[in-house]
Structure formats: structure tokens, C-alpha cells
N, C-alpha and C. Protein backbone atom coordinates (compact mmCIF):
# COMPACT_ATOMS: atom_id res chain seq x y z
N UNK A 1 0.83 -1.18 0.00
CA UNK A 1 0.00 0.00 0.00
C UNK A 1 0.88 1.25 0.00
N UNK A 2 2.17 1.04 0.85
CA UNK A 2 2.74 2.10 1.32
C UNK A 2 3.01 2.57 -0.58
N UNK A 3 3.81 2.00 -1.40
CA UNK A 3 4.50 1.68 -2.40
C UNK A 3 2.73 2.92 -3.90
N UNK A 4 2.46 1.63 -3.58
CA UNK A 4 0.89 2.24 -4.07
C UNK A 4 1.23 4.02 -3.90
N UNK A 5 0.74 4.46 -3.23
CA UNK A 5 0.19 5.29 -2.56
C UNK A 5 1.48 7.03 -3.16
N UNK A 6 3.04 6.56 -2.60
CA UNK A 6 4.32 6.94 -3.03
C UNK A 6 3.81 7.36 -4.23
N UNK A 7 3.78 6.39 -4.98
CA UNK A 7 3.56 6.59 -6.80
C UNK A 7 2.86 7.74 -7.31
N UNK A 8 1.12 7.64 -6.26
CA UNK A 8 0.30 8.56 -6.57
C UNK A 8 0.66 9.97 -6.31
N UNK A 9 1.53 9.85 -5.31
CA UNK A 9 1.55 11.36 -4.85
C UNK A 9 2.48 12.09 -5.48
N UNK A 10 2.42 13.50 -5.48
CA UNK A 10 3.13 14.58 -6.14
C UNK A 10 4.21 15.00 -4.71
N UNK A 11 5.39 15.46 -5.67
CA UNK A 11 6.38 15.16 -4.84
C UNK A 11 6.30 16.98 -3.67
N UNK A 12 6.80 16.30 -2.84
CA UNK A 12 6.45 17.17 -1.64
C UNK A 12 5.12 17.20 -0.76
N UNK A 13 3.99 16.30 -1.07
CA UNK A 13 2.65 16.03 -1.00
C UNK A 13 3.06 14.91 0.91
N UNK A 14 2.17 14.96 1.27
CA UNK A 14 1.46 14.46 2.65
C UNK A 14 1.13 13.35 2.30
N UNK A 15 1.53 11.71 3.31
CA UNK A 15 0.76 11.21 3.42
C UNK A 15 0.72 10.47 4.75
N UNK A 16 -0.70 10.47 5.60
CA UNK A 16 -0.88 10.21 6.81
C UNK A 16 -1.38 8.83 7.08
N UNK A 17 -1.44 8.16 7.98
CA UNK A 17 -1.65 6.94 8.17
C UNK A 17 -1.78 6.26 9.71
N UNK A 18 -2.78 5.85 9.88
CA UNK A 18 -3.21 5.71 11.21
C UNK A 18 -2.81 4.61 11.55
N UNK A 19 -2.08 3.79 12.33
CA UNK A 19 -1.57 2.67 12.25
C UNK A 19 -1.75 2.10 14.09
N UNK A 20 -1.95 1.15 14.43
CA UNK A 20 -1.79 0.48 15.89
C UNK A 20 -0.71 -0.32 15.82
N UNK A 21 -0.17 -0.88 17.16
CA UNK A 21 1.09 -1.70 16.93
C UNK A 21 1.10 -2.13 17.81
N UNK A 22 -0.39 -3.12 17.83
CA UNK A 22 -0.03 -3.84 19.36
C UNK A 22 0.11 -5.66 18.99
N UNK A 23 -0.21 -6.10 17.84
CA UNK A 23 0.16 -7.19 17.63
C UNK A 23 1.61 -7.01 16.73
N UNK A 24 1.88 -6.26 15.72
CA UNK A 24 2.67 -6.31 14.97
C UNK A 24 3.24 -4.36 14.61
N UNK A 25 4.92 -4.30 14.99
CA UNK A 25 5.59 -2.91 15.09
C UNK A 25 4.98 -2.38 13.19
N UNK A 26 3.95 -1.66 13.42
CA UNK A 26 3.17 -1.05 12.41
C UNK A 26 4.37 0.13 11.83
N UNK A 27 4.48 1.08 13.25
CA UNK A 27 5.48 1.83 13.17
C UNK A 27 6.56 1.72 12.62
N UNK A 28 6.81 0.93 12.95
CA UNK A 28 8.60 1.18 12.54
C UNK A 28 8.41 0.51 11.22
N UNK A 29 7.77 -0.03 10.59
CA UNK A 29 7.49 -1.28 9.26
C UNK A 29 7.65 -0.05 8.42
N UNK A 30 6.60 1.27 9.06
CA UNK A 30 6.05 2.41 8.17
C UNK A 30 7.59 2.98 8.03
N UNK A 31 8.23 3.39 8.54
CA UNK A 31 9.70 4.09 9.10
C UNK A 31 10.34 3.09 7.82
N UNK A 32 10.42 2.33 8.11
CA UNK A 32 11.65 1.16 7.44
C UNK A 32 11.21 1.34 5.85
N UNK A 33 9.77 0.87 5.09
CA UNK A 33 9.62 0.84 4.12
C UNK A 33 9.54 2.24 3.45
N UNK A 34 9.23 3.27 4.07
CA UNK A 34 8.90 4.60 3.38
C UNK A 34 9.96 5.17 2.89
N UNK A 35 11.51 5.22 3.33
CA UNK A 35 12.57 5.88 1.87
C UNK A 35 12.98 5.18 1.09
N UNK A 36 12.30 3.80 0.91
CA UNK A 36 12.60 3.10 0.28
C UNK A 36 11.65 3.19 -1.09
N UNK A 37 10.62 3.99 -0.96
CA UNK A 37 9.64 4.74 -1.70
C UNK A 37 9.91 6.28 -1.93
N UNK A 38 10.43 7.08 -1.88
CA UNK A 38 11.03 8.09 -1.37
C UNK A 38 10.27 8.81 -0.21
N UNK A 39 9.57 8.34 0.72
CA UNK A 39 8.65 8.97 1.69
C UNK A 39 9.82 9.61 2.97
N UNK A 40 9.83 10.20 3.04
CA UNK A 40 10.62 11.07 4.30
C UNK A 40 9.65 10.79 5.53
N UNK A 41 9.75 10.53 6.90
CA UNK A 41 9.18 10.10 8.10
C UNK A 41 9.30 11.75 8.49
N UNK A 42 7.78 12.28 8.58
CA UNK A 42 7.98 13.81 9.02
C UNK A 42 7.56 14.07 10.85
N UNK A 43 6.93 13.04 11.13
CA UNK A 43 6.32 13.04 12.67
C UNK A 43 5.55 12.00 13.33
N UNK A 44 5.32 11.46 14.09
CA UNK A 44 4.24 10.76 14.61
C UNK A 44 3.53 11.06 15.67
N UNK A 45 2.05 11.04 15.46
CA UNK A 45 1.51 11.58 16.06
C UNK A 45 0.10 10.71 17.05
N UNK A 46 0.05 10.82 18.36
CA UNK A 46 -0.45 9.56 19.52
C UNK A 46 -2.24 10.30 18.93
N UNK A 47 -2.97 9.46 19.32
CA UNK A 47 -4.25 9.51 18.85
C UNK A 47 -4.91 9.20 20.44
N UNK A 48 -6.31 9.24 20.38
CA UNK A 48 -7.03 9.51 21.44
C UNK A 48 -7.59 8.11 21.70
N UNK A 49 -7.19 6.76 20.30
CA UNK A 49 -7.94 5.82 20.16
C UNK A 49 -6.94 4.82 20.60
N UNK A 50 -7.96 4.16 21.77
CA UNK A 50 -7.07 3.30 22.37
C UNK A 50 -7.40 1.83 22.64
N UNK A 51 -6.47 0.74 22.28
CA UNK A 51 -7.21 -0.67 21.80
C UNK A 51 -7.23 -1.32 23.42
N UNK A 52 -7.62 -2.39 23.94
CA UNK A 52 -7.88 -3.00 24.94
C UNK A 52 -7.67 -4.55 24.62
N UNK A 53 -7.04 -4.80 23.77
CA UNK A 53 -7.10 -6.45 23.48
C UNK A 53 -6.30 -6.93 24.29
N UNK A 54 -6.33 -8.07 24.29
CA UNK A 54 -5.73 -9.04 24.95
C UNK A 54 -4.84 -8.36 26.30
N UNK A 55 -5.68 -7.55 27.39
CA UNK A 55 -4.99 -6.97 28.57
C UNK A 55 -4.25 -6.07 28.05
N UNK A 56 -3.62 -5.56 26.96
CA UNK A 56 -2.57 -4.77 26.57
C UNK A 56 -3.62 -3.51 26.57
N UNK A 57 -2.92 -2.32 26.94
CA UNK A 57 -3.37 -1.02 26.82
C UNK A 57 -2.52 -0.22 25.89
N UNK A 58 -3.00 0.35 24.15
CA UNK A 58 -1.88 0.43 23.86
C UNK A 58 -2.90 1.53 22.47
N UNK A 59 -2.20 2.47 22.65
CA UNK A 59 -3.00 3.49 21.50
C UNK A 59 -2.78 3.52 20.45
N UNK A 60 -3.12 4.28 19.08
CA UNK A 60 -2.98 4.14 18.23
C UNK A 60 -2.78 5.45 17.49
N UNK A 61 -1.38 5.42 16.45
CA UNK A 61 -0.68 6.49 16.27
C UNK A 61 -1.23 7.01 14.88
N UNK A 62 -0.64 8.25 14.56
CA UNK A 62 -0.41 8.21 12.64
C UNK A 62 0.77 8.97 12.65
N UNK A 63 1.33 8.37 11.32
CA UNK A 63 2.63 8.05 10.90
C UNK A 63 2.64 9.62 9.81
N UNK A 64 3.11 10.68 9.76
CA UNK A 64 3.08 11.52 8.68
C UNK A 64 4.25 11.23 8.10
N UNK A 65 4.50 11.26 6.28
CA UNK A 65 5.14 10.60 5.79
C UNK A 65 5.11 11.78 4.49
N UNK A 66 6.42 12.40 3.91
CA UNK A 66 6.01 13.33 2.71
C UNK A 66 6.83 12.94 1.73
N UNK A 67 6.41 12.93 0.77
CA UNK A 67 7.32 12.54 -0.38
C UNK A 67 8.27 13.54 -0.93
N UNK A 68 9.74 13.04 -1.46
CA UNK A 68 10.63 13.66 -0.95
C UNK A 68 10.32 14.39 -2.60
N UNK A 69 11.10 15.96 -3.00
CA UNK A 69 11.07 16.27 -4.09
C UNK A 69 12.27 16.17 -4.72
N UNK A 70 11.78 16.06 -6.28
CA UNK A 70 13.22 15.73 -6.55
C UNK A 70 14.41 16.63 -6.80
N UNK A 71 15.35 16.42 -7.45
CA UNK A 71 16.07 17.69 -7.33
C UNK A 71 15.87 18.19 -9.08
N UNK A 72 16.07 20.02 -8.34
CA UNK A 72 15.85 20.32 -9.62
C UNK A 72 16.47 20.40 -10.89
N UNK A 73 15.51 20.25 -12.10
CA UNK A 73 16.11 19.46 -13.23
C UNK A 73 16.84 20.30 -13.69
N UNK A 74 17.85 20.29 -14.24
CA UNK A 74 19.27 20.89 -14.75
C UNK A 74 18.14 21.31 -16.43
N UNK A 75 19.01 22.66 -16.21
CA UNK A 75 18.27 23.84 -17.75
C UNK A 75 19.00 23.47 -18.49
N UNK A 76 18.78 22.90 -19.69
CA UNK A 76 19.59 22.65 -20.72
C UNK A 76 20.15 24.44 -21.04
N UNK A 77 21.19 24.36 -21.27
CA UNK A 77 21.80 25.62 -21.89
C UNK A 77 21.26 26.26 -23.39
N UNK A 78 21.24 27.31 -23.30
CA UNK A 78 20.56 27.59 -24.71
C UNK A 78 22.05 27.27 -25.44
N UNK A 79 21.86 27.15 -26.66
CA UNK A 79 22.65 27.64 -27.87
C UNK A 79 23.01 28.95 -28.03
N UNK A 80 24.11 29.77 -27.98
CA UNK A 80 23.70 31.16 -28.20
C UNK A 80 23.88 31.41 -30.21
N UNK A 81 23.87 30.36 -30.48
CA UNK A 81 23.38 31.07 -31.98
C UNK A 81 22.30 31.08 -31.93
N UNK A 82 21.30 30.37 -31.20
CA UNK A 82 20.10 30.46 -31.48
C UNK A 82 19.64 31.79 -30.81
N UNK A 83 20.16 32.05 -30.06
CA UNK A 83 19.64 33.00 -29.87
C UNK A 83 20.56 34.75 -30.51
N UNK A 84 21.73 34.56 -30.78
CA UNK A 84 22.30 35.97 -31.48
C UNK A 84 22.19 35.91 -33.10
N UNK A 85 22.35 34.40 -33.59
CA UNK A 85 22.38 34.33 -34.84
C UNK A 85 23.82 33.55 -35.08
N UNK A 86 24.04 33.18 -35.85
CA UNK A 86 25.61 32.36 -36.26
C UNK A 86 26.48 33.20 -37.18
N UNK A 87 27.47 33.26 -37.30
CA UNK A 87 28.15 34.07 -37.88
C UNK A 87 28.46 33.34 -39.04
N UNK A 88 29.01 33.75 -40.19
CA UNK A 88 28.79 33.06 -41.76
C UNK A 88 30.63 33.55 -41.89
């Protein structure tokens, strides 16, 4: 999904993701796979929603994630005959 998602977005663009991590480190999966997409890890942020399974007390985060931009594309040089004229 993470991969998915990378593709769609325009570079410098947001993407957030609500993730729990009480059976399986959601977090860090998100961390690990995202520059591998070019996603930059911009913050994580604790949520108000909190799971109760199995005795564990354990909340649930989102992951902000921005896609990195690329660098900017090199100006091809003009020609300057094209632009003064060529000499004969």
C-alpha cells in the first residue's frame, strides 16, 4: 500500500496513516519501508484511540510521511546562436 500510494503522490505532498502496533511494530514497518519509496518520516503523532485487546493497553498512532522532491532538473543551456544568430 505504502509503495501504491508513493507513486500517486506529487512530490512534496502528505501522506498520513493511522496505524496500531499492538500485535505487529506497524510503526517502525512504516519508518523502514517509506525511503525506500522516497517517503521522508515527518512526525508521529499519539491519537485519542485506544485498543484493549488481549490486557494490553496500547493506542494508536499516525505516521506523517512526505514525499521527498526531486532535485531540480538541470536547464539545458541555450545555444547562443540560437539566440544571437551564427556568424557566416
Amino acid at each position: 500500500m505504502i509503495a501504491k500510494v508513493a507513486d500517486a503522490l506529487k512530490d512534496g505532498a502528505v501522506f498520513a496513516l493511522q496505524v496500531g502496533s499492538q500485535a505487529f511494530p506497524l510503526e517502525t514497518d512504516c519508518k523502514a519501508i517509506g525511503p525506500k519509496h522516497k517517503l521522508v518520516h515527518e512526525l508521529t503523532r499519539e491519537t485519542e484511540i485506544v485498543n484493549n485487546q488481549m490486557g494490553h493497553t496500547q493506542g494508536e498512532v499516525v505516521i506523517i510521511l512526505r514525499k521527498q522532491e526531486r532535485a531540480a532538473r538541470r536547464v539545458a543551456k541555450v545555444d547562443p546562436a540560437l539566440e544571437y544568430g551564427r556568424v557566416l
